[in-house]
Each structure stands twice: as C-alpha cells, then as structure tokens.
C-alpha atoms as a PDB file:
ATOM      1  CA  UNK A   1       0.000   0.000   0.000  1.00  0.00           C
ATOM      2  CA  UNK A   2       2.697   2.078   0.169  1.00  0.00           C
ATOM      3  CA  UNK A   3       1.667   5.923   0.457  1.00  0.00           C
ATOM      4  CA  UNK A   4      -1.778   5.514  -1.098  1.00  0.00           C
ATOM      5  CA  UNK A   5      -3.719   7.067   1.883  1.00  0.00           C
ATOM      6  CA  UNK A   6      -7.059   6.269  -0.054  1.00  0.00           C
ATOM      7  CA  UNK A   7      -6.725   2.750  -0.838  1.00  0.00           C
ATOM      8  CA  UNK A   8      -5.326   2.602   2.941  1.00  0.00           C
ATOM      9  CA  UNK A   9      -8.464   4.442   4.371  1.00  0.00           C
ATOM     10  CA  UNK A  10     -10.503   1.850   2.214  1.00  0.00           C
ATOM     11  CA  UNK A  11      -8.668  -1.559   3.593  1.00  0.00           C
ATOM     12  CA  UNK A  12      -9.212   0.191   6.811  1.00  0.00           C
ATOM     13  CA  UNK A  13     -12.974   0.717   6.081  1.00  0.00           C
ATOM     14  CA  UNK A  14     -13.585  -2.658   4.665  1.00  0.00           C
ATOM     15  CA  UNK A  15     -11.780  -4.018   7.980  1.00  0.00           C
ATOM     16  CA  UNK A  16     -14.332  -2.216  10.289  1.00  0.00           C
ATOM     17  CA  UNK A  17     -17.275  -3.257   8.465  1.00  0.00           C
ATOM     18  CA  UNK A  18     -16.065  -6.650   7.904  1.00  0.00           C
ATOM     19  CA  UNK A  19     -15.567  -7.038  11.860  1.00  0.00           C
ATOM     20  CA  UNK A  20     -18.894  -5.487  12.588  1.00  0.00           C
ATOM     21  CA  UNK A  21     -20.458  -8.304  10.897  1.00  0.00           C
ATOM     22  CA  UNK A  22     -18.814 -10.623  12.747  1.00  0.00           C
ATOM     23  CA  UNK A  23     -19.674  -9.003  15.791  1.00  0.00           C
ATOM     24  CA  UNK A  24     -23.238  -8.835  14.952  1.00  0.00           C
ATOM     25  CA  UNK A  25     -23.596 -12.774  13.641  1.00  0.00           C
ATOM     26  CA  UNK A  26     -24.812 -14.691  16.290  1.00  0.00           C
ATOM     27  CA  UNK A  27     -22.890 -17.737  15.680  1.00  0.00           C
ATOM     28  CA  UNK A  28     -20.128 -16.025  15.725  1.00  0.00           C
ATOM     29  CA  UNK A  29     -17.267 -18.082  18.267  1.00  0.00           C
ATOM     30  CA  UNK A  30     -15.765 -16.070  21.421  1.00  0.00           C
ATOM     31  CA  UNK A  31     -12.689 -16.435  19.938  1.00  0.00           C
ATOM     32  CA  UNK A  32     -13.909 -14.966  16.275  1.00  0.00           C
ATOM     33  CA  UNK A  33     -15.405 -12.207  18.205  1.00  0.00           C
ATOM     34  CA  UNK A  34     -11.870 -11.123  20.221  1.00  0.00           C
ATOM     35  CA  UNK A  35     -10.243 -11.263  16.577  1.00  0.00           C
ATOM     36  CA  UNK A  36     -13.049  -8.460  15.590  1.00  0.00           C
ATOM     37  CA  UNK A  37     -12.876  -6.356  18.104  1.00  0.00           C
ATOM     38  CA  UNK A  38      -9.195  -6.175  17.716  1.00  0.00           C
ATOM     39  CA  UNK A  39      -9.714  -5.325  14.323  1.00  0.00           C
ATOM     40  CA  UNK A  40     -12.745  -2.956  14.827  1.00  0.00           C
ATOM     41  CA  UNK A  41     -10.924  -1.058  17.329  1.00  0.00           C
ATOM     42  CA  UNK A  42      -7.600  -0.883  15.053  1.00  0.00           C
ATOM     43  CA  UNK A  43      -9.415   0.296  12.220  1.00  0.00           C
ATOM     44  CA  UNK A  44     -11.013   2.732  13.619  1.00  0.00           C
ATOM     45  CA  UNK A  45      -8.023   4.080  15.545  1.00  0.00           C
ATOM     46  CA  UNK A  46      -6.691   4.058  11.970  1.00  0.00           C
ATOM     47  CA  UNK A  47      -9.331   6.202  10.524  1.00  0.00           C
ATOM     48  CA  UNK A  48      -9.870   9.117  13.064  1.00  0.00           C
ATOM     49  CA  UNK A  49      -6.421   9.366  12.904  1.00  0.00           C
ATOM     50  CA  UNK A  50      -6.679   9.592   9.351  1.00  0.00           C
ATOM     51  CA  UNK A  51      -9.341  12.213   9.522  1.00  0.00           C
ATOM     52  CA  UNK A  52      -7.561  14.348  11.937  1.00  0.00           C
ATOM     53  CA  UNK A  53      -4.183  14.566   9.248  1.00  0.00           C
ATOM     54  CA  UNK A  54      -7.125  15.361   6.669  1.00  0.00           C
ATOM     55  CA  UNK A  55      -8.410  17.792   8.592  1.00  0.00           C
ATOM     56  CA  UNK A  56      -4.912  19.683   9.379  1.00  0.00           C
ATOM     57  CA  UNK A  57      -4.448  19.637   5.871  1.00  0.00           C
ATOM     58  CA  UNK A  58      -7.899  21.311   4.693  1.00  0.00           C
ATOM     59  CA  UNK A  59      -5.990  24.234   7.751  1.00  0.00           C
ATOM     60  CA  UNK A  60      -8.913  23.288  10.140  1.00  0.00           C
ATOM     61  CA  UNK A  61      -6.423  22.857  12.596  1.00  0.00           C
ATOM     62  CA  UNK A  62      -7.235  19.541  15.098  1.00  0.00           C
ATOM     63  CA  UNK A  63     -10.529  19.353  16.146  1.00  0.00           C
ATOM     64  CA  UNK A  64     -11.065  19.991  20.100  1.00  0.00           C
ATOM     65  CA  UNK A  65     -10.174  17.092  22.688  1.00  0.00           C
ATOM     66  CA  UNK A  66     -12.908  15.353  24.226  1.00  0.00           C
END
C-alpha cells in the first residue's frame, strides 16, 4: 500500500465493516469475536487518525479534545 492514503483508508474501512459483521452474527465463536474487536478497534483508531491529518491539511487545525 505504500503511500496511497485512499486505498489505505478503504482496507481500513472494509476491515471495520467486515468485523462489525462478525460481531453482529450470532454464531459467531468467542474467539472470532476477540479477533473483531481487535480489528474494529484498530481500524477505527486508523481512521480518526486519518481524519484528523485530513483535517490539518484542509488548515482546520485539530478538532477539540474530548
């Protein structure tokens, strides 16, 4: 992937959706559902941080700490 921020924020959007289906199946195994979570939670870490560099680079500056 390289420096191709958009086909990385798309991997990264397909991995969040993909483990929010597994997290929603109900035969989904304990042990499928840790693996998805782990990946939810990276992915999205992934993606706000993504959207804060976007944001700095539209000069919006970083949006206010919660």
């Amino acid at each position: 992937m390289g420096v191709d921020t958009h086909r990385r924020r798309q991997y990264a959007l397909s991995a969040r959706d993909e483990a929010a289906t597994v997290l929603l199946a109900p035969d989904a195994s304990s042990r499928q559902q840790r693996y998805a979570r782990v990946y939810l939670v990276s992915a999205q870490r992934f993606l706000d941080a993504w959207a804060t560099l976007a944001m700095c680079d539209r000069g919006e500056g970083y949006p206010a700490a919660s």
